[in-house]
C-alpha atoms as a PDB file:
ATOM      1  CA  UNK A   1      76.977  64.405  54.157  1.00  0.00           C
ATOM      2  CA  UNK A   2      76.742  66.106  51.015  1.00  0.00           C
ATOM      3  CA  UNK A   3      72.352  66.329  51.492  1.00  0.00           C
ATOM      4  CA  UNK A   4      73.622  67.445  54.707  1.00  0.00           C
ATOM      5  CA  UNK A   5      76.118  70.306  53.386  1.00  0.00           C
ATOM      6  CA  UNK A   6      73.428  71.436  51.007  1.00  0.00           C
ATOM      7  CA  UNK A   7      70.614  72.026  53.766  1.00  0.00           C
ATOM      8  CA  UNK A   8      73.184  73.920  55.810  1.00  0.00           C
ATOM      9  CA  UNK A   9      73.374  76.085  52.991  1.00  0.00           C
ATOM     10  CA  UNK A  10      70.061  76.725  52.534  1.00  0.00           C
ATOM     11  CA  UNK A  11      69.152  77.469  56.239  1.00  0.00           C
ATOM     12  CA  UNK A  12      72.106  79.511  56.751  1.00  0.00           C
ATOM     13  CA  UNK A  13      70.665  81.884  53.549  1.00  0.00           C
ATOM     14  CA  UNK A  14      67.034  81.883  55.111  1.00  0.00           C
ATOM     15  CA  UNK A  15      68.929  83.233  58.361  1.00  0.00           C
ATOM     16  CA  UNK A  16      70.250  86.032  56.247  1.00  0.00           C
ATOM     17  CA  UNK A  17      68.213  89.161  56.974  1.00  0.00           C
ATOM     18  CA  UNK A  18      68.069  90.475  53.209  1.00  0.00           C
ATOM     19  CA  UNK A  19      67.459  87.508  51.586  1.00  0.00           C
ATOM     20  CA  UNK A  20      63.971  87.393  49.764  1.00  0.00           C
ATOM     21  CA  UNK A  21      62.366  84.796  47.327  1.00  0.00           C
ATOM     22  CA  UNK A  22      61.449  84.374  44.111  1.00  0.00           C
ATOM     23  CA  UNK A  23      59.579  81.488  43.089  1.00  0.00           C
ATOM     24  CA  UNK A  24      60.924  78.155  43.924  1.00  0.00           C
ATOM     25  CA  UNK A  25      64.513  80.341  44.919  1.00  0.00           C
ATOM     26  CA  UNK A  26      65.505  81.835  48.309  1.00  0.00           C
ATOM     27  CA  UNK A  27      68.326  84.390  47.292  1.00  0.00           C
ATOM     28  CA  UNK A  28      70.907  85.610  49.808  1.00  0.00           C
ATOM     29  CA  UNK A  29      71.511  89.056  49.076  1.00  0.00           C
ATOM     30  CA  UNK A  30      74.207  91.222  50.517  1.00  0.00           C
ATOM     31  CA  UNK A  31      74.056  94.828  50.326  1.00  0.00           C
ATOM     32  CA  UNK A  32      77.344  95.820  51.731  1.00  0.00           C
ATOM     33  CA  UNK A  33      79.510  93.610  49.506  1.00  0.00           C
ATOM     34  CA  UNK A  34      78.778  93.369  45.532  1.00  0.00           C
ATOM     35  CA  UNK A  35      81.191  90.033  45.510  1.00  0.00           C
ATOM     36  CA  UNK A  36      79.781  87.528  43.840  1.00  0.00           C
ATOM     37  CA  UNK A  37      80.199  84.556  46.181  1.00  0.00           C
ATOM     38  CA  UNK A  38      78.651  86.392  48.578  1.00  0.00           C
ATOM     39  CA  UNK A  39      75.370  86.768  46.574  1.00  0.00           C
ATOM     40  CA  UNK A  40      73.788  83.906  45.342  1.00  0.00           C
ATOM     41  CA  UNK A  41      70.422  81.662  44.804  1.00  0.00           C
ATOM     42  CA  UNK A  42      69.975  78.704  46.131  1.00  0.00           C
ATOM     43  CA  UNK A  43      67.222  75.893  45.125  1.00  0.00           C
ATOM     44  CA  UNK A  44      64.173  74.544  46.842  1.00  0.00           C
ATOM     45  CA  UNK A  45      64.634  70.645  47.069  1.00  0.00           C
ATOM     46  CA  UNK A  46      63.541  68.604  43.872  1.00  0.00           C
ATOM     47  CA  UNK A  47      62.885  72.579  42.171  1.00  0.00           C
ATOM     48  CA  UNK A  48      61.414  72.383  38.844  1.00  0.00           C
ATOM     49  CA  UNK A  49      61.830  76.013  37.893  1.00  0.00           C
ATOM     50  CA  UNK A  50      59.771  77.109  35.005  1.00  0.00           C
ATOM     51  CA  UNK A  51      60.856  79.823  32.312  1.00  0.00           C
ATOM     52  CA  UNK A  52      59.114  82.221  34.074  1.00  0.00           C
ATOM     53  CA  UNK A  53      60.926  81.667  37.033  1.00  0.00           C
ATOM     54  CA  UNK A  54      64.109  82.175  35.992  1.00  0.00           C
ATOM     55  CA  UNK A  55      63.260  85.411  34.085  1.00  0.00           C
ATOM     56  CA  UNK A  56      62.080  86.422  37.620  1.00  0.00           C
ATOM     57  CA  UNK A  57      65.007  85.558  39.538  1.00  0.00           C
ATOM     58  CA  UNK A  58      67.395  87.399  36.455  1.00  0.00           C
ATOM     59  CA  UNK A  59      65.261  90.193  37.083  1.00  0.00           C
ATOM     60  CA  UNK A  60      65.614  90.603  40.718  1.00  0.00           C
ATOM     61  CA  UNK A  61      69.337  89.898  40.571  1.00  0.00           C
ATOM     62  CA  UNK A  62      69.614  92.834  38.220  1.00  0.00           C
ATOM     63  CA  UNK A  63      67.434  95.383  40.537  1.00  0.00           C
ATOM     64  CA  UNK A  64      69.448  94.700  43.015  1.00  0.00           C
ATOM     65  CA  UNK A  65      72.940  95.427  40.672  1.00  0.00           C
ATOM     66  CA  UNK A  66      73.780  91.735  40.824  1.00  0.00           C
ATOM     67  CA  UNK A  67      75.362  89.251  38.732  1.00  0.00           C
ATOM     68  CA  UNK A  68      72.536  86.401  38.471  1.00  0.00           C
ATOM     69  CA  UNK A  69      74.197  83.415  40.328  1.00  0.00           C
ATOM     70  CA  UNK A  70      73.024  79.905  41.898  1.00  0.00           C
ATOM     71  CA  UNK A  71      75.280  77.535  43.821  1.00  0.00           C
ATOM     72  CA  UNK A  72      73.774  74.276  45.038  1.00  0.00           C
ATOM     73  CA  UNK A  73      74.533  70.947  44.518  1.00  0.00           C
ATOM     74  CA  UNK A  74      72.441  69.204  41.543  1.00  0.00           C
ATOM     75  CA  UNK A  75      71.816  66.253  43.155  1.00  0.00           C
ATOM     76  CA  UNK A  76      69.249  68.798  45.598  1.00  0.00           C
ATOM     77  CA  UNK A  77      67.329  69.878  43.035  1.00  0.00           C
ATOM     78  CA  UNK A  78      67.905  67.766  39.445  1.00  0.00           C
ATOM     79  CA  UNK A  79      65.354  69.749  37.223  1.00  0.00           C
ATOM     80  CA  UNK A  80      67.397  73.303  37.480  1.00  0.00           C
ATOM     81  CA  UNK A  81      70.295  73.051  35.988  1.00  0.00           C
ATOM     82  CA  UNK A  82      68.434  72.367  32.128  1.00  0.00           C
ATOM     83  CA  UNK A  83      66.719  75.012  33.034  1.00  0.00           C
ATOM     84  CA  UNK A  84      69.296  77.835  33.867  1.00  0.00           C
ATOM     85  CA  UNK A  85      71.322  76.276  30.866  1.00  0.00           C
ATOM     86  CA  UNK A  86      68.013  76.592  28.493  1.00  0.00           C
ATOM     87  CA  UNK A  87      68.157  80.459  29.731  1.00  0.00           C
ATOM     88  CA  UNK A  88      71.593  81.592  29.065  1.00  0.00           C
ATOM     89  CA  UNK A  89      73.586  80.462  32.100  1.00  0.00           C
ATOM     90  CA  UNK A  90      77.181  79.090  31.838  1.00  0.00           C
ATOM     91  CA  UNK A  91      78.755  76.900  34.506  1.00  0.00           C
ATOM     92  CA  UNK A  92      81.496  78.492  35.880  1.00  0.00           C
ATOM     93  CA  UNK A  93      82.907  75.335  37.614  1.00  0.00           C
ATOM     94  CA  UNK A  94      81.680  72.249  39.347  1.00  0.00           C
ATOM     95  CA  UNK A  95      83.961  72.835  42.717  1.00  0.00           C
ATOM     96  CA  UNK A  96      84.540  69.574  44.867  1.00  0.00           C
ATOM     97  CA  UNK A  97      82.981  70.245  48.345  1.00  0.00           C
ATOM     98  CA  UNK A  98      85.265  68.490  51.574  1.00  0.00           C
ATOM     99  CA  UNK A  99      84.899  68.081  55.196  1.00  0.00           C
ATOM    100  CA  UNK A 100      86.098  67.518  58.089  1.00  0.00           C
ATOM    101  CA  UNK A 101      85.183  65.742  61.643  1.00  0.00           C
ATOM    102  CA  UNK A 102      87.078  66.389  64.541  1.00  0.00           C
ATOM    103  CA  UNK A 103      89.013  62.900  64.574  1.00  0.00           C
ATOM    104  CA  UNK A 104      90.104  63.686  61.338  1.00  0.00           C
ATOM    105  CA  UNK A 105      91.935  66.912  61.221  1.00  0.00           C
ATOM    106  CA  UNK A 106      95.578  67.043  61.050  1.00  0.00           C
ATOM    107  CA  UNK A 107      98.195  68.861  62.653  1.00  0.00           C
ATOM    108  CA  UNK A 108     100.242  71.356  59.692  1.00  0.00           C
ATOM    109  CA  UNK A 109     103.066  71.697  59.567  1.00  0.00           C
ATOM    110  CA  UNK A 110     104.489  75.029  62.285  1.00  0.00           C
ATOM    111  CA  UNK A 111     105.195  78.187  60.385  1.00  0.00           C
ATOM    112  CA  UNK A 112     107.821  80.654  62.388  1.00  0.00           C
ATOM    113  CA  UNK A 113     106.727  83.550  63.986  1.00  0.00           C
ATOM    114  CA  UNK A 114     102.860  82.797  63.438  1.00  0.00           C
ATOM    115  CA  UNK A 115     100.325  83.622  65.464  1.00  0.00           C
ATOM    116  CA  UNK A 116      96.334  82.973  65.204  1.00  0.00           C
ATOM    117  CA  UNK A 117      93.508  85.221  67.206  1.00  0.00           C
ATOM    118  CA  UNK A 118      90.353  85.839  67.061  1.00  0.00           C
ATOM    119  CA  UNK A 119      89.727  89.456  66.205  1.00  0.00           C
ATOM    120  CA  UNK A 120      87.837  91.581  69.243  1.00  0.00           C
ATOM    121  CA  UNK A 121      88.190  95.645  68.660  1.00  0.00           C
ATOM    122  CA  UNK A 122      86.833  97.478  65.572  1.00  0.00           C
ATOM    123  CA  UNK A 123      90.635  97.537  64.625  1.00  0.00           C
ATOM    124  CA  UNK A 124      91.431  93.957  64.793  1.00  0.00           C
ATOM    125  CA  UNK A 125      87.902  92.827  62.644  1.00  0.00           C
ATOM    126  CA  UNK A 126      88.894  95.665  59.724  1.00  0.00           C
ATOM    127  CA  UNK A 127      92.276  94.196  59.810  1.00  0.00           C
ATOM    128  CA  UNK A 128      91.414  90.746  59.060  1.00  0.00           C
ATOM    129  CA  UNK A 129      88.850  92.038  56.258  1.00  0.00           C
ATOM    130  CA  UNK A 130      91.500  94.250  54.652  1.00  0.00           C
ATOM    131  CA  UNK A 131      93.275  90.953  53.787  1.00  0.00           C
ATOM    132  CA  UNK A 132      90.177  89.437  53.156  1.00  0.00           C
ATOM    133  CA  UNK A 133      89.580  92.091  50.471  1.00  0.00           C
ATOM    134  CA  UNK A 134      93.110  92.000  48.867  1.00  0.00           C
ATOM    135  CA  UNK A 135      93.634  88.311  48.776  1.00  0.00           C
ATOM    136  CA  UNK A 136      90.384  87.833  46.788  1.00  0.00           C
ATOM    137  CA  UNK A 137      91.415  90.863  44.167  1.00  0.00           C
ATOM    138  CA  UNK A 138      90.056  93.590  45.621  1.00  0.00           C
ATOM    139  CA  UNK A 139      91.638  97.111  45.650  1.00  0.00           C
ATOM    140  CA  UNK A 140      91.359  99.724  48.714  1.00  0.00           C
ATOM    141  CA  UNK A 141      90.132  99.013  51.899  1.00  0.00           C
ATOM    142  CA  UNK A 142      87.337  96.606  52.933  1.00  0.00           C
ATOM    143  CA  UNK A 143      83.799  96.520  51.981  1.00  0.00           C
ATOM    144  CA  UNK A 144      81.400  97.243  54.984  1.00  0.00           C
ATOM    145  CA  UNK A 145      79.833  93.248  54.036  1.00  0.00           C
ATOM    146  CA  UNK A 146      83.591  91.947  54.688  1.00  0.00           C
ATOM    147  CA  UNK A 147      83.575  93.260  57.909  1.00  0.00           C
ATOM    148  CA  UNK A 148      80.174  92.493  59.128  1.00  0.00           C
ATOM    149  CA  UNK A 149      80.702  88.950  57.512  1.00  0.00           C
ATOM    150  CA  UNK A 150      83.193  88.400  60.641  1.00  0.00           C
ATOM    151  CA  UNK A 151      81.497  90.306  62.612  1.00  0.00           C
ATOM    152  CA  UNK A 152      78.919  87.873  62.258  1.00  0.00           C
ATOM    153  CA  UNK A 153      80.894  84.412  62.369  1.00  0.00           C
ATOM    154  CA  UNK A 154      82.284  85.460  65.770  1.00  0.00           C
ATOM    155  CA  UNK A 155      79.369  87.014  67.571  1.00  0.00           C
ATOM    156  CA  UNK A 156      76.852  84.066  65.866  1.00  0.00           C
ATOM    157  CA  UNK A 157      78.725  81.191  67.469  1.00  0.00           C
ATOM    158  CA  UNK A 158      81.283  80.686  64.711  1.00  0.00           C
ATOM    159  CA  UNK A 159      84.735  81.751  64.790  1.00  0.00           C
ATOM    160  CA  UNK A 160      86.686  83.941  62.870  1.00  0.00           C
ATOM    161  CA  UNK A 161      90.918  84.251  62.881  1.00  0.00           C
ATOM    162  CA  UNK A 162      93.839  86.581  61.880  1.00  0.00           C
ATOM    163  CA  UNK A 163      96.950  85.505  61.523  1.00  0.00           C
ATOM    164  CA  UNK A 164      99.531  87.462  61.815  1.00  0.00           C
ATOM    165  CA  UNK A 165     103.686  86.899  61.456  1.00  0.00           C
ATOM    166  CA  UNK A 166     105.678  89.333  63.110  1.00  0.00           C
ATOM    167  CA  UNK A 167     103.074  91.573  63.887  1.00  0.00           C
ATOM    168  CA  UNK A 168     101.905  91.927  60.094  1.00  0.00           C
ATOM    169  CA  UNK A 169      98.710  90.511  59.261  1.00  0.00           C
ATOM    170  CA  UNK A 170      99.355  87.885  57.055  1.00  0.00           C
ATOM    171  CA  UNK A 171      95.436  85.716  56.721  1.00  0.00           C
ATOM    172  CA  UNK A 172      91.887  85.992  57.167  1.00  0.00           C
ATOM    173  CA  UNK A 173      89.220  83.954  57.766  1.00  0.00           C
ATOM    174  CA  UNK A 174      86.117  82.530  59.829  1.00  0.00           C
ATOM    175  CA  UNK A 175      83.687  79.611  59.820  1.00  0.00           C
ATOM    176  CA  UNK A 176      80.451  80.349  60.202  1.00  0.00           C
ATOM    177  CA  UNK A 177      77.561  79.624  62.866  1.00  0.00           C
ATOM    178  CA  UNK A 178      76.965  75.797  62.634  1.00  0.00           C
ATOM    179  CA  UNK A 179      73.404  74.432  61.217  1.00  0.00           C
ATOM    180  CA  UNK A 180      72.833  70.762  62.986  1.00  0.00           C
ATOM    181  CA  UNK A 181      76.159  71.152  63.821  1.00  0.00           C
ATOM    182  CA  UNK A 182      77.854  71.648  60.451  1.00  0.00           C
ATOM    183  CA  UNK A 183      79.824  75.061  60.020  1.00  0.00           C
ATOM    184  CA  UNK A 184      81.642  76.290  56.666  1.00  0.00           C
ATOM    185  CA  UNK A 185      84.601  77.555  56.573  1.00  0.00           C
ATOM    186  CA  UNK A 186      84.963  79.954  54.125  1.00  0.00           C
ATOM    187  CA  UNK A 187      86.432  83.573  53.116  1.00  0.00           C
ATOM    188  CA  UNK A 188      89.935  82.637  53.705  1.00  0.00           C
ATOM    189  CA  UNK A 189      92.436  84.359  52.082  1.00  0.00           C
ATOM    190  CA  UNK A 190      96.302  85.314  52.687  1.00  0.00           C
ATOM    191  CA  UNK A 191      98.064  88.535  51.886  1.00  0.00           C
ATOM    192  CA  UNK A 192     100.304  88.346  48.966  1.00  0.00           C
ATOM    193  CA  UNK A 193     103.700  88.072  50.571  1.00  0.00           C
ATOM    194  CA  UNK A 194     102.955  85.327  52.403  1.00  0.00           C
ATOM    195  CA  UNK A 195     102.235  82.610  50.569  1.00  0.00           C
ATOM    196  CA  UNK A 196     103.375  79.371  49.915  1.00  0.00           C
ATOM    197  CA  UNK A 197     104.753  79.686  53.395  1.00  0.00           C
ATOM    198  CA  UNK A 198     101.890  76.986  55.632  1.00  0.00           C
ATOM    199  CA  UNK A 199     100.473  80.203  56.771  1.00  0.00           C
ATOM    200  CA  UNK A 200      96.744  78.863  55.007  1.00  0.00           C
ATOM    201  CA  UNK A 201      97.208  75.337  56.058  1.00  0.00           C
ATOM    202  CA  UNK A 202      97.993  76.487  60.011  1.00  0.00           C
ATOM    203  CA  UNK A 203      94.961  78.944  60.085  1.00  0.00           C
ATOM    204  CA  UNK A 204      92.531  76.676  58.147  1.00  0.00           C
ATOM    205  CA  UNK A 205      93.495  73.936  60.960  1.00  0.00           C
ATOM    206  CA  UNK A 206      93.088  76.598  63.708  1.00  0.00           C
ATOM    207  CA  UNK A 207      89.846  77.677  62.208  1.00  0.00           C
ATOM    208  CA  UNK A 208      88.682  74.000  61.782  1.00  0.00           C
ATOM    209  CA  UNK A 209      89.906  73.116  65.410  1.00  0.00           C
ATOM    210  CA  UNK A 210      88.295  76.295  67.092  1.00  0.00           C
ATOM    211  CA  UNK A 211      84.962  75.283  65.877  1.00  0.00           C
ATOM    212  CA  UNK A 212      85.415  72.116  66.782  1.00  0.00           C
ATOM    213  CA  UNK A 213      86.306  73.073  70.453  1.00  0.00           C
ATOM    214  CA  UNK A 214      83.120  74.817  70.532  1.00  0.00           C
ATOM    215  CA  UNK A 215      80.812  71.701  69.429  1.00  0.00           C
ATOM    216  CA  UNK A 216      80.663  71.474  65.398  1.00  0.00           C
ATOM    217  CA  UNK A 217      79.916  67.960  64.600  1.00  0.00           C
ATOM    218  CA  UNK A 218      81.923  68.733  60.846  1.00  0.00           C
ATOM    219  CA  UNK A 219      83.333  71.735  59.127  1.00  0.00           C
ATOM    220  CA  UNK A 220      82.939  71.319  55.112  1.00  0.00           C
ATOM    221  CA  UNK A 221      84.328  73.908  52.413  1.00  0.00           C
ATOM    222  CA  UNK A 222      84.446  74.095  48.763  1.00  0.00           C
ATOM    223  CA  UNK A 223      88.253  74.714  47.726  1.00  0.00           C
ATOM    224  CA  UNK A 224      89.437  77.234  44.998  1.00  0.00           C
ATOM    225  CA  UNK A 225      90.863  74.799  43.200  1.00  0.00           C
ATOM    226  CA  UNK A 226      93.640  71.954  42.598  1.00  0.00           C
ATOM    227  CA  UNK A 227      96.296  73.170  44.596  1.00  0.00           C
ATOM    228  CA  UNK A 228      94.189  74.501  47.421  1.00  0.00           C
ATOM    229  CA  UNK A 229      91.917  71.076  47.670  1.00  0.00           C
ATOM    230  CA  UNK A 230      95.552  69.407  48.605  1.00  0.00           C
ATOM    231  CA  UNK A 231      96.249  71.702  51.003  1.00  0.00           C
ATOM    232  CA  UNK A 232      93.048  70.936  52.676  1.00  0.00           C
ATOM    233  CA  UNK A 233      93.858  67.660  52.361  1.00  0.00           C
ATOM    234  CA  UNK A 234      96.839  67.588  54.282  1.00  0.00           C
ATOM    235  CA  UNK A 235      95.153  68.711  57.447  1.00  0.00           C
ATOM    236  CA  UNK A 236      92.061  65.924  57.150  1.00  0.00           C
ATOM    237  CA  UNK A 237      89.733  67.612  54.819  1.00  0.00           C
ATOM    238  CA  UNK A 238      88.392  64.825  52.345  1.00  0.00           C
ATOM    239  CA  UNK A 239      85.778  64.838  49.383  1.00  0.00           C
ATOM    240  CA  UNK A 240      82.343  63.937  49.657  1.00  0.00           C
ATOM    241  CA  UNK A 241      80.310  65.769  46.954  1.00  0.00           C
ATOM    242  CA  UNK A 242      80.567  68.352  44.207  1.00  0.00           C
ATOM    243  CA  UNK A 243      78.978  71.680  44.306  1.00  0.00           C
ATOM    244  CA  UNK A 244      77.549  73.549  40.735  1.00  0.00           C
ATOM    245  CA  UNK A 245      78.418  77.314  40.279  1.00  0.00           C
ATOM    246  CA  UNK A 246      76.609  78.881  37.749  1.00  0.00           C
ATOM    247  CA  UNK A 247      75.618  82.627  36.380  1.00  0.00           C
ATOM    248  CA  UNK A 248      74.566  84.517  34.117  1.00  0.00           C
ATOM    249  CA  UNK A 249      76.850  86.933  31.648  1.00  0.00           C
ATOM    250  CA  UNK A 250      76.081  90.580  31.826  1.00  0.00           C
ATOM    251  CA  UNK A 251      76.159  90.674  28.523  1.00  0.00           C
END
């Protein structure tokens, strides 16, 4: 599964219409959103990179006003890690990736007053990014990336979801178009005031369900940490790999 996960990943970033290459790295690049995780470099399988390389790939991170990032599993591609550590980069974690199948995915717990949709109108799709953009940190409204992000789950064959309670928008989120049948679920976030109340449990499950109502084989995800991993856990999600994030400072 996890060889699996990893060549999901890379397809999905050669599907990306502004990703370009450099050396033995395909980079997904996102012009409408400077965040982070949503520009990156992935690997070629069993990469040796050579100094040269990885100047290149700094370089072309840093036209493009981007922080130099990889995320890949190092299993995939052994030889790069040394290298990106030989050339400045710091590990910023080593986040457990989990997934899913559909005759594993449990039922949360019901939170009152919730309801889950998948966003149609202009209105509905900046909605779901605005909380999108808060929950991760950001301040004002929605980058034009967040937006076509969803845009792009939905209309791709993936799904994306709002939840709402009462009426107020409460979490974001989508899973995107499946490779071999694998989709990711990823950019989930919930506004502030709800938390800690099931509402990320319930639409992770809807998310995970969705998708699999429309023929994914497996979802998989990579969890922000501790507490999050156990609240994927509690609706099926289990371990089967670990996934290296790594960049390089600014300074």
């Amino acid at each position: 599964m996890d060889t699996a996960i990893q060549q999901y990943a890379r397809t999905n970033t050669l599907r990306s219409p502004d990703r370009y290459r450099v050396g033995p790295f395909t980079v997904r690049h996102n012009p409408g959103w400077e965040l982070k995780f949503a520009n990156y470099a992935i690997p070629d399988r069993d990469a040796e990179p050579t100094e040269r390389d990885v100047a290149e790939l700094v370089a072309a991170f840093r036209e493009r006003g981007r922080l130099p990032r990889l995320e890949f599993l190092p299993a995939w591609a052994p030889a790069v890690e040394p290298a990106l550590l030989a050339a400045g980069f710091t590990v910023e974690n080593r986040a457990p990736v989990m997934s899913c199948a559909p005759d594993g995915l449990l039922v949360p717990k019901p939170v009152d007053g919730l309801r889950v949709a998948e966003p149609v109108t202009d209105a509905e799709f900046t909605s779901a990014a605005a909380v999108q953009h808060t929950g991760f940190g950001g301040e004002g409204g929605p980058d034009d990336g967040e937006i076509a992000w969803l845009r792009a789950a939905t209309e791709g064959g993936g799904v994306s979801g709002v939840a709402t309670v009462g009426g107020t928008p409460a979490g974001a989120g989508g899973c995107s178009a499946p490779v071999d049948g694998i989709g990711e679920l990823a950019g989930l976030a919930v506004a502030e005031g709800f938390r800690r109340r099931g509402v990320g449990a319930a639409l992770s499950a809807w998310l995970t369900r969705t998708a699999f109502d429309r023929g994914f084989e497996a979802v998989w995800l990579e969890p922000g940490g501790p507490e999050v991993e156990r609240i994927y856990a509690r609706i099926g999600y289990r371990r089967v790999g670990e996934k290296l994030n790594i960049s390089l400072d600014p300074a």
